[in-house]
C-alpha atoms as a PDB file:
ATOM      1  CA  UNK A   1      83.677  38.464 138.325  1.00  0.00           C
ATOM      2  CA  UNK A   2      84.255  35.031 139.870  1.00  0.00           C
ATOM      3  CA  UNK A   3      87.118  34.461 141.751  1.00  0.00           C
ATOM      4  CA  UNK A   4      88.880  31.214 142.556  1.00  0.00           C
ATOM      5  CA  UNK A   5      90.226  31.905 145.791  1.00  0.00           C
ATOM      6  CA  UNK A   6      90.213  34.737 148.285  1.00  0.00           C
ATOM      7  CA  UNK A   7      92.875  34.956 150.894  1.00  0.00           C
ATOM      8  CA  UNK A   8      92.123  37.092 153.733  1.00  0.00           C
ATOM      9  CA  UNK A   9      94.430  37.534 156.826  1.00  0.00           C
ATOM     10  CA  UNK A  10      94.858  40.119 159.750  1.00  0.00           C
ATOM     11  CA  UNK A  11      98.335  41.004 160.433  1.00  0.00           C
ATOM     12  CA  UNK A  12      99.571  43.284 162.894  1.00  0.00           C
ATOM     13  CA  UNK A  13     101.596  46.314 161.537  1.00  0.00           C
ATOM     14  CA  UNK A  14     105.131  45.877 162.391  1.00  0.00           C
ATOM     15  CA  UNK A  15     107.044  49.103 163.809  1.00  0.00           C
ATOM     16  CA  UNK A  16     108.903  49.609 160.516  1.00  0.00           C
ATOM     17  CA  UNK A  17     105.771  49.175 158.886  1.00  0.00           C
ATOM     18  CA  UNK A  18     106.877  46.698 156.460  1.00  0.00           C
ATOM     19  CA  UNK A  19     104.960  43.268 155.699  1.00  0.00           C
ATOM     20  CA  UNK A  20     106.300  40.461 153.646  1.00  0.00           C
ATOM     21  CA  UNK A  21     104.016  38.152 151.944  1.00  0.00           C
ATOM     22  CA  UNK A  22     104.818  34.465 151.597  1.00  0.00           C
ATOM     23  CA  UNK A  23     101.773  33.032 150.272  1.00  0.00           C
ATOM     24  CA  UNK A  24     101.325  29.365 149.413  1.00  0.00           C
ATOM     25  CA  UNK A  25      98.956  28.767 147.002  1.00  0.00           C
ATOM     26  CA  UNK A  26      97.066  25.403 146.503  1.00  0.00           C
ATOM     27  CA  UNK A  27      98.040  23.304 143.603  1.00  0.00           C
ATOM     28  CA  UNK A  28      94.287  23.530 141.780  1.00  0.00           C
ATOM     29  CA  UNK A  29      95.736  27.821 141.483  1.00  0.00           C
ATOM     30  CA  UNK A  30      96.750  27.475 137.480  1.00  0.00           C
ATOM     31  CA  UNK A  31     101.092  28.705 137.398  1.00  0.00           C
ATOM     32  CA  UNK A  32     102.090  30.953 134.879  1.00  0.00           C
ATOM     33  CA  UNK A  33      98.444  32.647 134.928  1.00  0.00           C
ATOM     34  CA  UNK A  34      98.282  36.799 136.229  1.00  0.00           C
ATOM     35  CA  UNK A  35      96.459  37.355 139.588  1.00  0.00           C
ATOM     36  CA  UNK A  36      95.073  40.810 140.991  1.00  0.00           C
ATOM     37  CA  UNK A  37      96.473  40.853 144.638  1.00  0.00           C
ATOM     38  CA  UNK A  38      94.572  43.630 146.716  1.00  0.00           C
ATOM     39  CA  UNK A  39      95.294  44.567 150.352  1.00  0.00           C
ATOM     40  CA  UNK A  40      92.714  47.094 152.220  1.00  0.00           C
ATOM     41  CA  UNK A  41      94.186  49.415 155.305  1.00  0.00           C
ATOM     42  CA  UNK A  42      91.331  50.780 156.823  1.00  0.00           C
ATOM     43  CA  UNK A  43      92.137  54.074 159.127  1.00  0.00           C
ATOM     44  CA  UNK A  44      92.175  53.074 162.731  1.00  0.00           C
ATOM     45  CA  UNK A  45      89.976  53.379 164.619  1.00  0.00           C
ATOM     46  CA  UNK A  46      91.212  56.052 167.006  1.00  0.00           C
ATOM     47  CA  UNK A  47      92.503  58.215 164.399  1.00  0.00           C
ATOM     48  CA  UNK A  48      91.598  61.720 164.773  1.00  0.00           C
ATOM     49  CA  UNK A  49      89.052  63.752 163.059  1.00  0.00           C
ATOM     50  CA  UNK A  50      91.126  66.112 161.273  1.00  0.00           C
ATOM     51  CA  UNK A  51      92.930  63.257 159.598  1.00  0.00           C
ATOM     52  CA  UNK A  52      90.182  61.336 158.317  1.00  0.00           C
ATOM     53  CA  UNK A  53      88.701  64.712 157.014  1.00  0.00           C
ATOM     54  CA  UNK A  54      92.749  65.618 154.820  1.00  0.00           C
ATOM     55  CA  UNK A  55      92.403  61.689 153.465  1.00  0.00           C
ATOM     56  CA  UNK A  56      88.864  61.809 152.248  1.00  0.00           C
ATOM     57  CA  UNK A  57      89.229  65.504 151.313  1.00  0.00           C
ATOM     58  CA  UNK A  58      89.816  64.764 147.760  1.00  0.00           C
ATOM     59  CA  UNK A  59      87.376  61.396 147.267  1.00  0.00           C
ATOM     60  CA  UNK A  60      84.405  63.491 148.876  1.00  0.00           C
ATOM     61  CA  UNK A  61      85.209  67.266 147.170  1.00  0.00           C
ATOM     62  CA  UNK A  62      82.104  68.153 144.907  1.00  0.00           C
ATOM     63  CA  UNK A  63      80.238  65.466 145.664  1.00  0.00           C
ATOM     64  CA  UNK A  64      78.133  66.742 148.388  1.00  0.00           C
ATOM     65  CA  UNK A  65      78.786  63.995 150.468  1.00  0.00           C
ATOM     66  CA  UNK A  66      79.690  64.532 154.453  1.00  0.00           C
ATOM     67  CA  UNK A  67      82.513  62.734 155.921  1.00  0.00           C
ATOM     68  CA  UNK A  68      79.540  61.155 158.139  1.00  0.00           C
ATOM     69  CA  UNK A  69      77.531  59.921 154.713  1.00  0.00           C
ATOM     70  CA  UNK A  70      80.696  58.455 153.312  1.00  0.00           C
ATOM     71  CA  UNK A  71      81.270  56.730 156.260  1.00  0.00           C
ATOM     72  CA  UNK A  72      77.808  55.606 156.981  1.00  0.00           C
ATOM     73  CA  UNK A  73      77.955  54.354 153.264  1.00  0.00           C
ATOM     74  CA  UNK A  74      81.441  52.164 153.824  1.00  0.00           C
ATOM     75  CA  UNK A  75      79.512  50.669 156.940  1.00  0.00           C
ATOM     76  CA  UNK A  76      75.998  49.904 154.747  1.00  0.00           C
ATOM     77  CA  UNK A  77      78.866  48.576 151.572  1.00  0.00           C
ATOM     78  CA  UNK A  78      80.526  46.267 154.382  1.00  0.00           C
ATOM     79  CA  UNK A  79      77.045  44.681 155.422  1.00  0.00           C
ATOM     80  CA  UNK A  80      76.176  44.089 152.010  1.00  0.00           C
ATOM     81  CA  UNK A  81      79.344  42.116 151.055  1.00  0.00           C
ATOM     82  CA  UNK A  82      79.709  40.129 154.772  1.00  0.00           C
ATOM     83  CA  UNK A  83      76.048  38.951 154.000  1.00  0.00           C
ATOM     84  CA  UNK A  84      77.597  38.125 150.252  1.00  0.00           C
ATOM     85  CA  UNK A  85      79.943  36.155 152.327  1.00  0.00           C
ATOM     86  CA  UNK A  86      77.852  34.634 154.566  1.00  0.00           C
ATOM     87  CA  UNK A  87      75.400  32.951 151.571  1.00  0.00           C
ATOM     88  CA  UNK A  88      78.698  31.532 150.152  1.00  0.00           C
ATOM     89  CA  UNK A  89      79.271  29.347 153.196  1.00  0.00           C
END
């Protein structure tokens, strides 16, 4: 898939936990035309063990896969696609 524009942006989590996107988009971005919007929330990073294990319970059951693999595999998935990145510059 070849995408036309990808808008990234760190925000910091409000106390009501409630964003609002305003996005301008650039004029060469065709109106009338569907777009996929997605937005990733990673766990943080001091979150403890026994949560990460009840959110990946269900992604990870039967697969044989330790919360450690899965992890390790999100890290090795991350390289991948920053390197994908990078050779775009």
């Amino acid at each position: 898939m070849i995408y036309l524009m990808v808008i990234k942006q760190t925000v910091e989590i409000p106390a009501n936990r409630r964003l609002h996107l305003n996005l301008e988009l650039p004029f060469t971005v065709p109106a009338g035309t569907k777009a996929q919007v997605a937005i990733n929330i990673p766990a943080p990073e001091n979150s403890a063990p026994d949560m990460e294990i009840k959110f990946f319970r269900g992604i990870l059951k039967g697969k044989g896969i330790s919360l450690e693999r899965f992890r390790e595999m999100q890290r090795e998935d991350k390289a991948i696609e920053d390197a994908a990145d990078e050779r775009r510059k």
